[in-house]
C-alpha atoms as a PDB file:
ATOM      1  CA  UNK A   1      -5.113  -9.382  13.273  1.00  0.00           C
ATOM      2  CA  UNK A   2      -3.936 -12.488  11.245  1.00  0.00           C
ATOM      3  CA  UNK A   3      -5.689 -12.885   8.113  1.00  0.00           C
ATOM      4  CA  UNK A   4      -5.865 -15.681   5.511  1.00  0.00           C
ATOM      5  CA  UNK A   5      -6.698 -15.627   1.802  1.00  0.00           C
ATOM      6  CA  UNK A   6      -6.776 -18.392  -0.467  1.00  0.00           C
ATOM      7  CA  UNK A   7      -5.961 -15.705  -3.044  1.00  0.00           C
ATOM      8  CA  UNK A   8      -2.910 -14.442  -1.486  1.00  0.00           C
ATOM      9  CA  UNK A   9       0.355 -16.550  -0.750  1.00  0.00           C
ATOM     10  CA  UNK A  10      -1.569 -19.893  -0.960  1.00  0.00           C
ATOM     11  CA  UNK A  11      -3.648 -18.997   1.401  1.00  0.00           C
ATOM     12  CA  UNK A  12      -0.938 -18.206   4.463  1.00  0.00           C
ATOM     13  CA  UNK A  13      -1.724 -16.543   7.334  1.00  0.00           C
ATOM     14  CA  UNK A  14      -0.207 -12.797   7.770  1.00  0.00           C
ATOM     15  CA  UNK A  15      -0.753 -10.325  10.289  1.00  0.00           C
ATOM     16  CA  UNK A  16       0.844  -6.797   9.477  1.00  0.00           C
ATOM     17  CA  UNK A  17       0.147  -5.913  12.953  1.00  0.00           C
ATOM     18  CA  UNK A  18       3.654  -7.819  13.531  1.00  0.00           C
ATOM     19  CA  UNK A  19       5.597  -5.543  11.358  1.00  0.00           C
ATOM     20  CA  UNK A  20       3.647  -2.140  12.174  1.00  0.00           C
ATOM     21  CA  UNK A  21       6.544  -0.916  13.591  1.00  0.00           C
ATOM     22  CA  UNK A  22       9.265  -1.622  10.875  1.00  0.00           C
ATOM     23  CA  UNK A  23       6.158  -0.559   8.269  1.00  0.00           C
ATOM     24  CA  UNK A  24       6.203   2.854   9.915  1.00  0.00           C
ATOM     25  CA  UNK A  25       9.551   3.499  10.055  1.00  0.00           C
ATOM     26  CA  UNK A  26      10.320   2.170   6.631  1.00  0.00           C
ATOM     27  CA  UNK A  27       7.477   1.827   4.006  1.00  0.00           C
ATOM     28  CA  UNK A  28       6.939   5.878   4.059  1.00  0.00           C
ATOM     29  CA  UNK A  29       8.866   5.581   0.532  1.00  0.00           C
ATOM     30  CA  UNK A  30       6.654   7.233  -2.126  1.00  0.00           C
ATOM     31  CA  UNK A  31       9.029   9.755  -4.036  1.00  0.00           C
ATOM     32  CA  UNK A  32       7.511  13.289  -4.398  1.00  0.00           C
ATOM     33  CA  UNK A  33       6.289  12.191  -8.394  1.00  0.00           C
ATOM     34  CA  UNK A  34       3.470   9.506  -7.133  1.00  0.00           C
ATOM     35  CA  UNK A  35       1.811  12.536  -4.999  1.00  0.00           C
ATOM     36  CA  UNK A  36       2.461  14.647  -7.967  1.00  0.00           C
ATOM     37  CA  UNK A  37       0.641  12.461 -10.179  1.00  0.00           C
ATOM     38  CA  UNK A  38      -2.548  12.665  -8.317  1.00  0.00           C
ATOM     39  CA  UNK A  39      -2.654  16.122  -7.648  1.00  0.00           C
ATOM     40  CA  UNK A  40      -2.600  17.028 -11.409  1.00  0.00           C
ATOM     41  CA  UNK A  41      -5.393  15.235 -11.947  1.00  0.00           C
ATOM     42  CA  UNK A  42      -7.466  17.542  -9.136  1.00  0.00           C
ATOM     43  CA  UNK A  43      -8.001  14.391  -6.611  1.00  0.00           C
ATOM     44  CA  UNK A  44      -7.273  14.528  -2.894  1.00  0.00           C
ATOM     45  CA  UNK A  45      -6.972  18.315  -2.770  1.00  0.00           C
ATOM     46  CA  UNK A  46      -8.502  21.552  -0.668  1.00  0.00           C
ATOM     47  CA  UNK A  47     -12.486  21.523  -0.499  1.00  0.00           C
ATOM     48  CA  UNK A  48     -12.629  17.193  -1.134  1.00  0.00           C
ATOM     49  CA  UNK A  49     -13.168  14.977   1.598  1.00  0.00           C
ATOM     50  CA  UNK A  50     -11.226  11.441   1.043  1.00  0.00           C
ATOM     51  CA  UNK A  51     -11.577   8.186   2.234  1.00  0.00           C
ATOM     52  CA  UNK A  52      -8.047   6.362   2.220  1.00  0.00           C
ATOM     53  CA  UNK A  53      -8.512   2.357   2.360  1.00  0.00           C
ATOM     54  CA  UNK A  54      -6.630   0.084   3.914  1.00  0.00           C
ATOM     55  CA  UNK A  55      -4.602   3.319   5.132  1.00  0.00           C
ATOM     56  CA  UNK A  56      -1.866   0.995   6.632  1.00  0.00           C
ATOM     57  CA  UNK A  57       0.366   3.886   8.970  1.00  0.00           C
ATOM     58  CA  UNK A  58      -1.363   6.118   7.113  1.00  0.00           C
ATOM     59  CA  UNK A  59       1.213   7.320   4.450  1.00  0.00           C
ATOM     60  CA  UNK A  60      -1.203   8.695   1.869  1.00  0.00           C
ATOM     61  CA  UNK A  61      -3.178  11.004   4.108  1.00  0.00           C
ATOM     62  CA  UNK A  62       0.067  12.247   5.999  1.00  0.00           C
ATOM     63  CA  UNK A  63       1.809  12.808   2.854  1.00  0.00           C
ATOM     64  CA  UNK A  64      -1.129  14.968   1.252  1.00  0.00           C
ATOM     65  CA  UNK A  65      -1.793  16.403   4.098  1.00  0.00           C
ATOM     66  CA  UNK A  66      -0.544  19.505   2.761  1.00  0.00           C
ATOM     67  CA  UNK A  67      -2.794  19.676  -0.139  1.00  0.00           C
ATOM     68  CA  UNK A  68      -5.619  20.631   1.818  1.00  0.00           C
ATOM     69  CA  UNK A  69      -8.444  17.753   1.730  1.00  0.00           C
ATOM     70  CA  UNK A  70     -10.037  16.624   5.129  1.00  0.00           C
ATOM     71  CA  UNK A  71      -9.230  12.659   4.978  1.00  0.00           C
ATOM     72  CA  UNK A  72     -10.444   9.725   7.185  1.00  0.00           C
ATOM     73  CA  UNK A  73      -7.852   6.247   7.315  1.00  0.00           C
ATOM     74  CA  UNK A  74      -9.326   3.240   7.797  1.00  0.00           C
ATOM     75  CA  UNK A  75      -7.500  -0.464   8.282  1.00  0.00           C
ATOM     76  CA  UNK A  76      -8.463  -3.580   9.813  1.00  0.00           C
ATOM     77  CA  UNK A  77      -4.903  -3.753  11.459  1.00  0.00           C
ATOM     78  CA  UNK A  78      -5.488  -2.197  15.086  1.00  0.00           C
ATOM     79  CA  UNK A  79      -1.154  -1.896  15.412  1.00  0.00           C
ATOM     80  CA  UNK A  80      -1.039  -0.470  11.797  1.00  0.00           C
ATOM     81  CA  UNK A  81      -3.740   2.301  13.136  1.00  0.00           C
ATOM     82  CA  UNK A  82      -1.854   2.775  16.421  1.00  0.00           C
ATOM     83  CA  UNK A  83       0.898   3.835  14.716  1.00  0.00           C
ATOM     84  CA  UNK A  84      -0.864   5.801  11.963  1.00  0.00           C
ATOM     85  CA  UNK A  85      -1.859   8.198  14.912  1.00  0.00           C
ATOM     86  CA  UNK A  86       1.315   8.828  16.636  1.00  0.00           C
ATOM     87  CA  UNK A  87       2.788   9.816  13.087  1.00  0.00           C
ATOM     88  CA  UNK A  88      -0.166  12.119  12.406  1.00  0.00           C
ATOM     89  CA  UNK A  89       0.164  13.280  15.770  1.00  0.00           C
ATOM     90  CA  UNK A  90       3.856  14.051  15.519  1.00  0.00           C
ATOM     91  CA  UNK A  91       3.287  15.991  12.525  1.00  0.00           C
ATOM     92  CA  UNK A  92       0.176  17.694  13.803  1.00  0.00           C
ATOM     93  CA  UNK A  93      -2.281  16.490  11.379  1.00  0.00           C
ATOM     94  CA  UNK A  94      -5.896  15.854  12.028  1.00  0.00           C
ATOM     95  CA  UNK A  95      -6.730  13.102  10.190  1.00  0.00           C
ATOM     96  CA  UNK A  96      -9.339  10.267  11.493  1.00  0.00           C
ATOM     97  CA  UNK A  97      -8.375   7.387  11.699  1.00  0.00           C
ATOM     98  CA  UNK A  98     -10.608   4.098  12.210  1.00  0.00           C
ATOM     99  CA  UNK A  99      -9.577   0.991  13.014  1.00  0.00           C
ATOM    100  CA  UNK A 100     -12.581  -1.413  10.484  1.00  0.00           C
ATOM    101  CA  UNK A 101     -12.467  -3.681   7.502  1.00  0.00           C
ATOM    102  CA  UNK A 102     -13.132  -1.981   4.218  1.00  0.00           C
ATOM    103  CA  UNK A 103     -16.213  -4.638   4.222  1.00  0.00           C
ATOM    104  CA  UNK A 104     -17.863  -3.361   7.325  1.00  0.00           C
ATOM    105  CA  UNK A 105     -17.822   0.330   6.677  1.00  0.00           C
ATOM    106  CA  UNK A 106     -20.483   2.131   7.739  1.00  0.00           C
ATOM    107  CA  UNK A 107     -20.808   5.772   6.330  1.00  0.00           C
ATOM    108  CA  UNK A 108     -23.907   7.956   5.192  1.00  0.00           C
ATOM    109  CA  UNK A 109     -24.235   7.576   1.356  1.00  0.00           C
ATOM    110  CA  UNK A 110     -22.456  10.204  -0.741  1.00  0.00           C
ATOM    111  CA  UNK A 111     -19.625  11.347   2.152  1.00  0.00           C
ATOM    112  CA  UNK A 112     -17.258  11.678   0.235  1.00  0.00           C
ATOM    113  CA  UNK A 113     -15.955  12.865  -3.147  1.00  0.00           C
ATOM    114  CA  UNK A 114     -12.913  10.368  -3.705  1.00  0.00           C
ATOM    115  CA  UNK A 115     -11.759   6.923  -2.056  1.00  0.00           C
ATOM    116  CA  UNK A 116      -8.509   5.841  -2.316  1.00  0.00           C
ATOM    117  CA  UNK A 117      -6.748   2.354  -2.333  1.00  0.00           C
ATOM    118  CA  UNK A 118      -3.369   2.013  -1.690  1.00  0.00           C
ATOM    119  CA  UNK A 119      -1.416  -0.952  -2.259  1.00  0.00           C
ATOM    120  CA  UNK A 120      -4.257  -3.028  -0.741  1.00  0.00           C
ATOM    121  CA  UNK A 121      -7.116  -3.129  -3.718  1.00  0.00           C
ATOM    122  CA  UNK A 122      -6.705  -7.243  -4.393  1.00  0.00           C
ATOM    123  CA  UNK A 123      -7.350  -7.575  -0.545  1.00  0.00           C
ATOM    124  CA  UNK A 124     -11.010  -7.029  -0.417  1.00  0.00           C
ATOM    125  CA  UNK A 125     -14.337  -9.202  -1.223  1.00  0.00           C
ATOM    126  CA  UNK A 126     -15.225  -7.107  -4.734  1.00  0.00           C
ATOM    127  CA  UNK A 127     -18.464  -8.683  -5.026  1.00  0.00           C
ATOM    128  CA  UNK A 128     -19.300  -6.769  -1.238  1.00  0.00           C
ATOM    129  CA  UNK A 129     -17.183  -3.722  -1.608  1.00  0.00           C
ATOM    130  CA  UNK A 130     -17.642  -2.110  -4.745  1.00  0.00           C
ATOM    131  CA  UNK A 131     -21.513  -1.338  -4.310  1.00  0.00           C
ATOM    132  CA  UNK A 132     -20.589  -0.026  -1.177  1.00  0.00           C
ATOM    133  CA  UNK A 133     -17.535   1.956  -2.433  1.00  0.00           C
ATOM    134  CA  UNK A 134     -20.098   3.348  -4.641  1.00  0.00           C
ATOM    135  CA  UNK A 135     -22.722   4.639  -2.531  1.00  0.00           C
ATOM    136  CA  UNK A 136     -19.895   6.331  -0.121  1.00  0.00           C
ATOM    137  CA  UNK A 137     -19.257   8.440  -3.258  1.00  0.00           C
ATOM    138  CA  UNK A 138     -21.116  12.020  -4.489  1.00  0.00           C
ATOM    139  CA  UNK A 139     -22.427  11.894  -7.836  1.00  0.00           C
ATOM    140  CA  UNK A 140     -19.601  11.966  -9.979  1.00  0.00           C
ATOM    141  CA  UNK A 141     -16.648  10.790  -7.153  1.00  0.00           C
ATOM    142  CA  UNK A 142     -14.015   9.319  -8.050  1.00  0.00           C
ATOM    143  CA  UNK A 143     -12.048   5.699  -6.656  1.00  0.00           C
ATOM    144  CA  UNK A 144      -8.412   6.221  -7.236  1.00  0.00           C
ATOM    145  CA  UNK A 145      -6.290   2.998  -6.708  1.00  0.00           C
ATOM    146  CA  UNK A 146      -2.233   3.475  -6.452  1.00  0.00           C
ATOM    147  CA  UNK A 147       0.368   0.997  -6.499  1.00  0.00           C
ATOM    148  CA  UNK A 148       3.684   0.807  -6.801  1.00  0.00           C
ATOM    149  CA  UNK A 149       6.406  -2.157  -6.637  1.00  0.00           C
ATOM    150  CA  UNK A 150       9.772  -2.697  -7.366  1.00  0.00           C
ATOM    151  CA  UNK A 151      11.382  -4.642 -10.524  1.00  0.00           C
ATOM    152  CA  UNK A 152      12.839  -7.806  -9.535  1.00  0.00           C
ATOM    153  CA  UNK A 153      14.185  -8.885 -12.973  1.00  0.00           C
ATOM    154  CA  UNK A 154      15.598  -5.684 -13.941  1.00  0.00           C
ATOM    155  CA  UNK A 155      17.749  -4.427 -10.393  1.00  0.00           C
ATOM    156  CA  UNK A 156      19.953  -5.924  -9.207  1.00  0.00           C
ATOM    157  CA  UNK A 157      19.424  -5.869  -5.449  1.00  0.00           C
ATOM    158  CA  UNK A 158      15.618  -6.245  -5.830  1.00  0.00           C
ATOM    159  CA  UNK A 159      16.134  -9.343  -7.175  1.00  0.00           C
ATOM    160  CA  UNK A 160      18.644 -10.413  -4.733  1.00  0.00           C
ATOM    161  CA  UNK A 161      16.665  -9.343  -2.022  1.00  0.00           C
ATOM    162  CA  UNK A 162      13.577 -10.900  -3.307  1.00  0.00           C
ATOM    163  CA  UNK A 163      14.966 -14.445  -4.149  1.00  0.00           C
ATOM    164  CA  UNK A 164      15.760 -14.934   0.151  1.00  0.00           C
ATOM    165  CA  UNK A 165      12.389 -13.897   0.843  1.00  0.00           C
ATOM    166  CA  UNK A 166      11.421 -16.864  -1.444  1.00  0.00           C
ATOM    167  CA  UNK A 167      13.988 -18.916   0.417  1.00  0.00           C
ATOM    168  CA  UNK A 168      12.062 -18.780   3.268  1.00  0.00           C
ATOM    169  CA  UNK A 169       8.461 -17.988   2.552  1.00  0.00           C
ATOM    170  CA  UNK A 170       8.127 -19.979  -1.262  1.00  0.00           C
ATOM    171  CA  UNK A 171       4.306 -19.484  -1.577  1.00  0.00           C
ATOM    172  CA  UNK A 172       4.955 -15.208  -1.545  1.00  0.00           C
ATOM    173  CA  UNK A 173       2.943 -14.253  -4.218  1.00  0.00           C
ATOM    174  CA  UNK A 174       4.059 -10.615  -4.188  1.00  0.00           C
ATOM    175  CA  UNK A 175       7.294 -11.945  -6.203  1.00  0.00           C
ATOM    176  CA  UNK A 176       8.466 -11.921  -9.974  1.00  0.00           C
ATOM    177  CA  UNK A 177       6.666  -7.876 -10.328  1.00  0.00           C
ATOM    178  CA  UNK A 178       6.762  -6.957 -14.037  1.00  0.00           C
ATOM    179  CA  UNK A 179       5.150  -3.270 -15.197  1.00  0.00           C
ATOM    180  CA  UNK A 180       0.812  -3.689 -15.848  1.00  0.00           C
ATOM    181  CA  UNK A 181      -2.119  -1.894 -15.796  1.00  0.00           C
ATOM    182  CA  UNK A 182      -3.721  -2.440 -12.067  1.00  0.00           C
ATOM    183  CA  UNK A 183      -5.863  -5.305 -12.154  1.00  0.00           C
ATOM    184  CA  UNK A 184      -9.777  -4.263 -12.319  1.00  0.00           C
ATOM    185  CA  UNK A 185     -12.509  -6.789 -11.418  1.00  0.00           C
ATOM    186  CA  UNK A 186     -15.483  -7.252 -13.881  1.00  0.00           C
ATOM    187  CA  UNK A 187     -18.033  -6.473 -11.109  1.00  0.00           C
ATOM    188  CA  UNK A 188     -16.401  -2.829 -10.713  1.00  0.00           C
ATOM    189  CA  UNK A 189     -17.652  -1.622 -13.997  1.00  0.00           C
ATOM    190  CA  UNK A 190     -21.682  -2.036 -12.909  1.00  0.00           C
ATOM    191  CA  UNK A 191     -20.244   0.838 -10.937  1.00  0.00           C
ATOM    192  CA  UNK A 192     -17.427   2.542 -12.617  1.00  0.00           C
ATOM    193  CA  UNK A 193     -16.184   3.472 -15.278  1.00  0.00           C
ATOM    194  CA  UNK A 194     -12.302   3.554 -16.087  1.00  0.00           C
ATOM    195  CA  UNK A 195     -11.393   7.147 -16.661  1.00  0.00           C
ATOM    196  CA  UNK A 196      -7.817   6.813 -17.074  1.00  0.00           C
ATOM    197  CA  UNK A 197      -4.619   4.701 -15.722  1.00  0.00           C
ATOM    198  CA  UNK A 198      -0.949   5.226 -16.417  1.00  0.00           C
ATOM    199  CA  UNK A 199       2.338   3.295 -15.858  1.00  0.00           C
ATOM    200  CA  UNK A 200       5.666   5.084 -14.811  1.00  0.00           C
ATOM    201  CA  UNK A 201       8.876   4.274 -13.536  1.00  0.00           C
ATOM    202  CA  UNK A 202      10.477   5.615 -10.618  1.00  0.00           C
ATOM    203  CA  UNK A 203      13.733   5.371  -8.383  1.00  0.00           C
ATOM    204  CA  UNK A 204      13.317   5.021  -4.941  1.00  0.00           C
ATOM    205  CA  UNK A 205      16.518   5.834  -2.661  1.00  0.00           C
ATOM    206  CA  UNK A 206      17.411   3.669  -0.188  1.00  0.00           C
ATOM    207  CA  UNK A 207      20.226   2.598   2.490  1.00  0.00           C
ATOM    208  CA  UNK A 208      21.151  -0.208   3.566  1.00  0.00           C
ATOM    209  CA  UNK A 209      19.148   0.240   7.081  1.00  0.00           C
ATOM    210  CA  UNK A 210      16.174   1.586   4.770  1.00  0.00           C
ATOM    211  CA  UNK A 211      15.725  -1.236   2.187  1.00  0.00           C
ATOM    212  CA  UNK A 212      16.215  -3.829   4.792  1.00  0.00           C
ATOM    213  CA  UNK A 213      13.415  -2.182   6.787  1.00  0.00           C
ATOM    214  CA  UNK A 214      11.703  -2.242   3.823  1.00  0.00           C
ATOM    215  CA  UNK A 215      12.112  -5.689   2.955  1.00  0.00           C
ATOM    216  CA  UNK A 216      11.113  -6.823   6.505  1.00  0.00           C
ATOM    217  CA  UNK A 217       8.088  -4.771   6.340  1.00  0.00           C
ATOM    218  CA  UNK A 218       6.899  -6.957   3.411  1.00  0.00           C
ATOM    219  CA  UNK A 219       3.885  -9.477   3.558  1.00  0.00           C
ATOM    220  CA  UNK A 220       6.083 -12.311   2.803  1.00  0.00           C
ATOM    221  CA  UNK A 221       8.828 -11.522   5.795  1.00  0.00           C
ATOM    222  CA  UNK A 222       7.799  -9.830   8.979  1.00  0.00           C
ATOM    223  CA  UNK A 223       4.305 -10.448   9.050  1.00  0.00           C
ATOM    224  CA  UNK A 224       4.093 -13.838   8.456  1.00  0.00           C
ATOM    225  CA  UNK A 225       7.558 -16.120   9.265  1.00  0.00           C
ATOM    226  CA  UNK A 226       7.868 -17.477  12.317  1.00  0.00           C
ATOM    227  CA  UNK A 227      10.625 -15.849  14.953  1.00  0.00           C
ATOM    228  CA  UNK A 228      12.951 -18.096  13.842  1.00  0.00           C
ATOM    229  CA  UNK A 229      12.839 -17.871  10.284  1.00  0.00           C
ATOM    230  CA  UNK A 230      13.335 -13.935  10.759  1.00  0.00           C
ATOM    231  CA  UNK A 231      16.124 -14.118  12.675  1.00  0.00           C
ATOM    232  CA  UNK A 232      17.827 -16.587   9.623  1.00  0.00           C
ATOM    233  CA  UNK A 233      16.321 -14.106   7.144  1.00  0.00           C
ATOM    234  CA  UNK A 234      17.342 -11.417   9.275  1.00  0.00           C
ATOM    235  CA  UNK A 235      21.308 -12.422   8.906  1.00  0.00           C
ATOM    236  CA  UNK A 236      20.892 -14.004   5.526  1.00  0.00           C
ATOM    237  CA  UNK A 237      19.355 -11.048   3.708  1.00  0.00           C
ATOM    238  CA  UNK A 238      21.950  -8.486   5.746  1.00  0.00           C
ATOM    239  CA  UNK A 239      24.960 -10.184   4.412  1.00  0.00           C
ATOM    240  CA  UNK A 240      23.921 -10.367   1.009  1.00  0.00           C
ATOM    241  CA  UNK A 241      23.713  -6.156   0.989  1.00  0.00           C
ATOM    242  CA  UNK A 242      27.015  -6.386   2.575  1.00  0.00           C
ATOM    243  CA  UNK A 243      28.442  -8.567  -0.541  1.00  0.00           C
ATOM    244  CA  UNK A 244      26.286  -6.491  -2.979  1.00  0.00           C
ATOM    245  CA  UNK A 245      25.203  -2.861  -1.914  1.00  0.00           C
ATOM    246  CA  UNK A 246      26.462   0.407  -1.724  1.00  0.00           C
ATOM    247  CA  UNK A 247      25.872   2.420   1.235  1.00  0.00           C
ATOM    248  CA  UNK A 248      23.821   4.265  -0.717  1.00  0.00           C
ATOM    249  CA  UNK A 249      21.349   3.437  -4.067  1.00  0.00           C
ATOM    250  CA  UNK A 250      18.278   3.211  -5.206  1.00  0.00           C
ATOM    251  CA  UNK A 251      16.143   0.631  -6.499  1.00  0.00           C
ATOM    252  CA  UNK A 252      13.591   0.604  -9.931  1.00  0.00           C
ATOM    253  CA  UNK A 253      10.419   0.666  -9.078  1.00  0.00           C
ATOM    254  CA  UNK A 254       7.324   0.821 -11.415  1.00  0.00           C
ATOM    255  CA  UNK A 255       4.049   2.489  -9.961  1.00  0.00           C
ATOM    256  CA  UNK A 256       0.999   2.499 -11.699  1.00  0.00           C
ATOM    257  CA  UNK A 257      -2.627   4.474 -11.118  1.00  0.00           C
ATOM    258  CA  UNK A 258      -6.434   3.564 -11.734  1.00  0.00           C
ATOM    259  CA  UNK A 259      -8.888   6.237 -11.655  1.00  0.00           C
ATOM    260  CA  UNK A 260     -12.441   5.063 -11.263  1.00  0.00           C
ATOM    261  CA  UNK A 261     -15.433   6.936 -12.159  1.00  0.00           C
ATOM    262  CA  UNK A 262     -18.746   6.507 -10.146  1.00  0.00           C
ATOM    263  CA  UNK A 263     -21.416   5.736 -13.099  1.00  0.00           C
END
């Protein structure tokens, strides 16, 4: 499903359901620490039942699988769904996933006692979904929104990597990441109130194969340049690891949390 937003990339069309296949394989990169963080603070565990937004191939419910809470996926991408079930599948996980925008949910007031957000919060209409987000919550349910990018100006191969996705897609506006709370809109607090959010650094281990999956997987590269520019990205951004990578390393990343109390 192609989607525009003035707000994103100048308002250029992406579709991740282009790059559902690379975004499976590769984009399952959250090191062991980001899970860690939120099951110290008692969210997403046994007896809870979650509601993961814009659930993508579904990496946050797979990975927390294990910690016991009974999660339904949603994402407006039918490929990025697709694939979210054959993963869950393959790992023999009941989790439901739903193929709908996070603006046309429809789910009985108080269902569940945390949402999450993923790497997908500045997506939606605010103004629509955070009343809604609301109801969907128990009394005292939390909205827990995760992030976590890498550090362009500080490693070395980030940056590298992130100047030939400029090259070829200059209107990208997920370049130029420095370390910040996540962003909260105004109308969220007639709703919410900020319980806590923390900032942390992390290295994420890569290969050559991975990171270029990676990078291909991004907004600004596989789901929105044209076949051609791919293929020139494709070859461009391969020989620059050659010049500049090891076969192994890993990049800096920061990642950064928001938890959200219902009022």
């Amino acid at each position: 499903m192609e989607i525009t937003d003035s707000r994103i990339d100048a308002g250029k069309a992406f579709d991740w359901g282009r790059t559902s296949e690379e975004y499976a394989r590769y984009r399952d990169i959250y090191p062991e620490e980001f899970y860690r963080k939120i099951v110290d603070r008692g969210l997403c565990t046994d007896g809870q039942k979650v509601l993961d937004l814009g659930t993508g191939t579904g990496v946050l419910p797979r990975n927390m699988y294990r910690y016991g809470a009974k999660w339904i996926g949603t994402d407006i991408s039918p490929e990025q769904i697709e694939q979210a079930k054959i993963l869950a599948d393959a790992g023999n996980m009941n989790i439901d996933f739903r193929t709908v925008s996070t603006e046309q949910l429809e789910f009985p007031d108080a269902s569940f006692d945390v949402i999450t957000a993923c790497q997908c919060f500045w997506y939606f209409d605010h103004e629509k979904v955070m009343p809604k987000l609301a109801k969907l919550l128990k009394p005292g349910g939390k909205l827990l929104i995760l992030y976590m990018a890498w550090l362009p100006y500080e490693d070395k191969i980030a940056g590298a990597s992130e100047k030939i996705v400029l090259k070829y897609s200059p209107k990208w506006s997920g370049a130029g990441e420095t370390r910040h709370p996540i962003w909260i809109p105004d109308v969220a607090y007639e709703y919410f109130r900020m319980e806590e959010h923390e900032e942390y650094d992390l290295q994420v281990p890569f290969t050559k194969e991975t990171w270029h999956g990676r990078m291909k997987a991004c907004r600004g590269v596989g789901a929105s340049l044209s076949g051609e520019e791919l293929a020139k990205w494709d070859a461009e951004h391969k020989a620059m690891l050659e010049r500049i990578a090891p076969e192994k390393f890993e990049i800096l990343h920061y990642a950064a949390l928001a938890v959200l109390k219902k009022l």
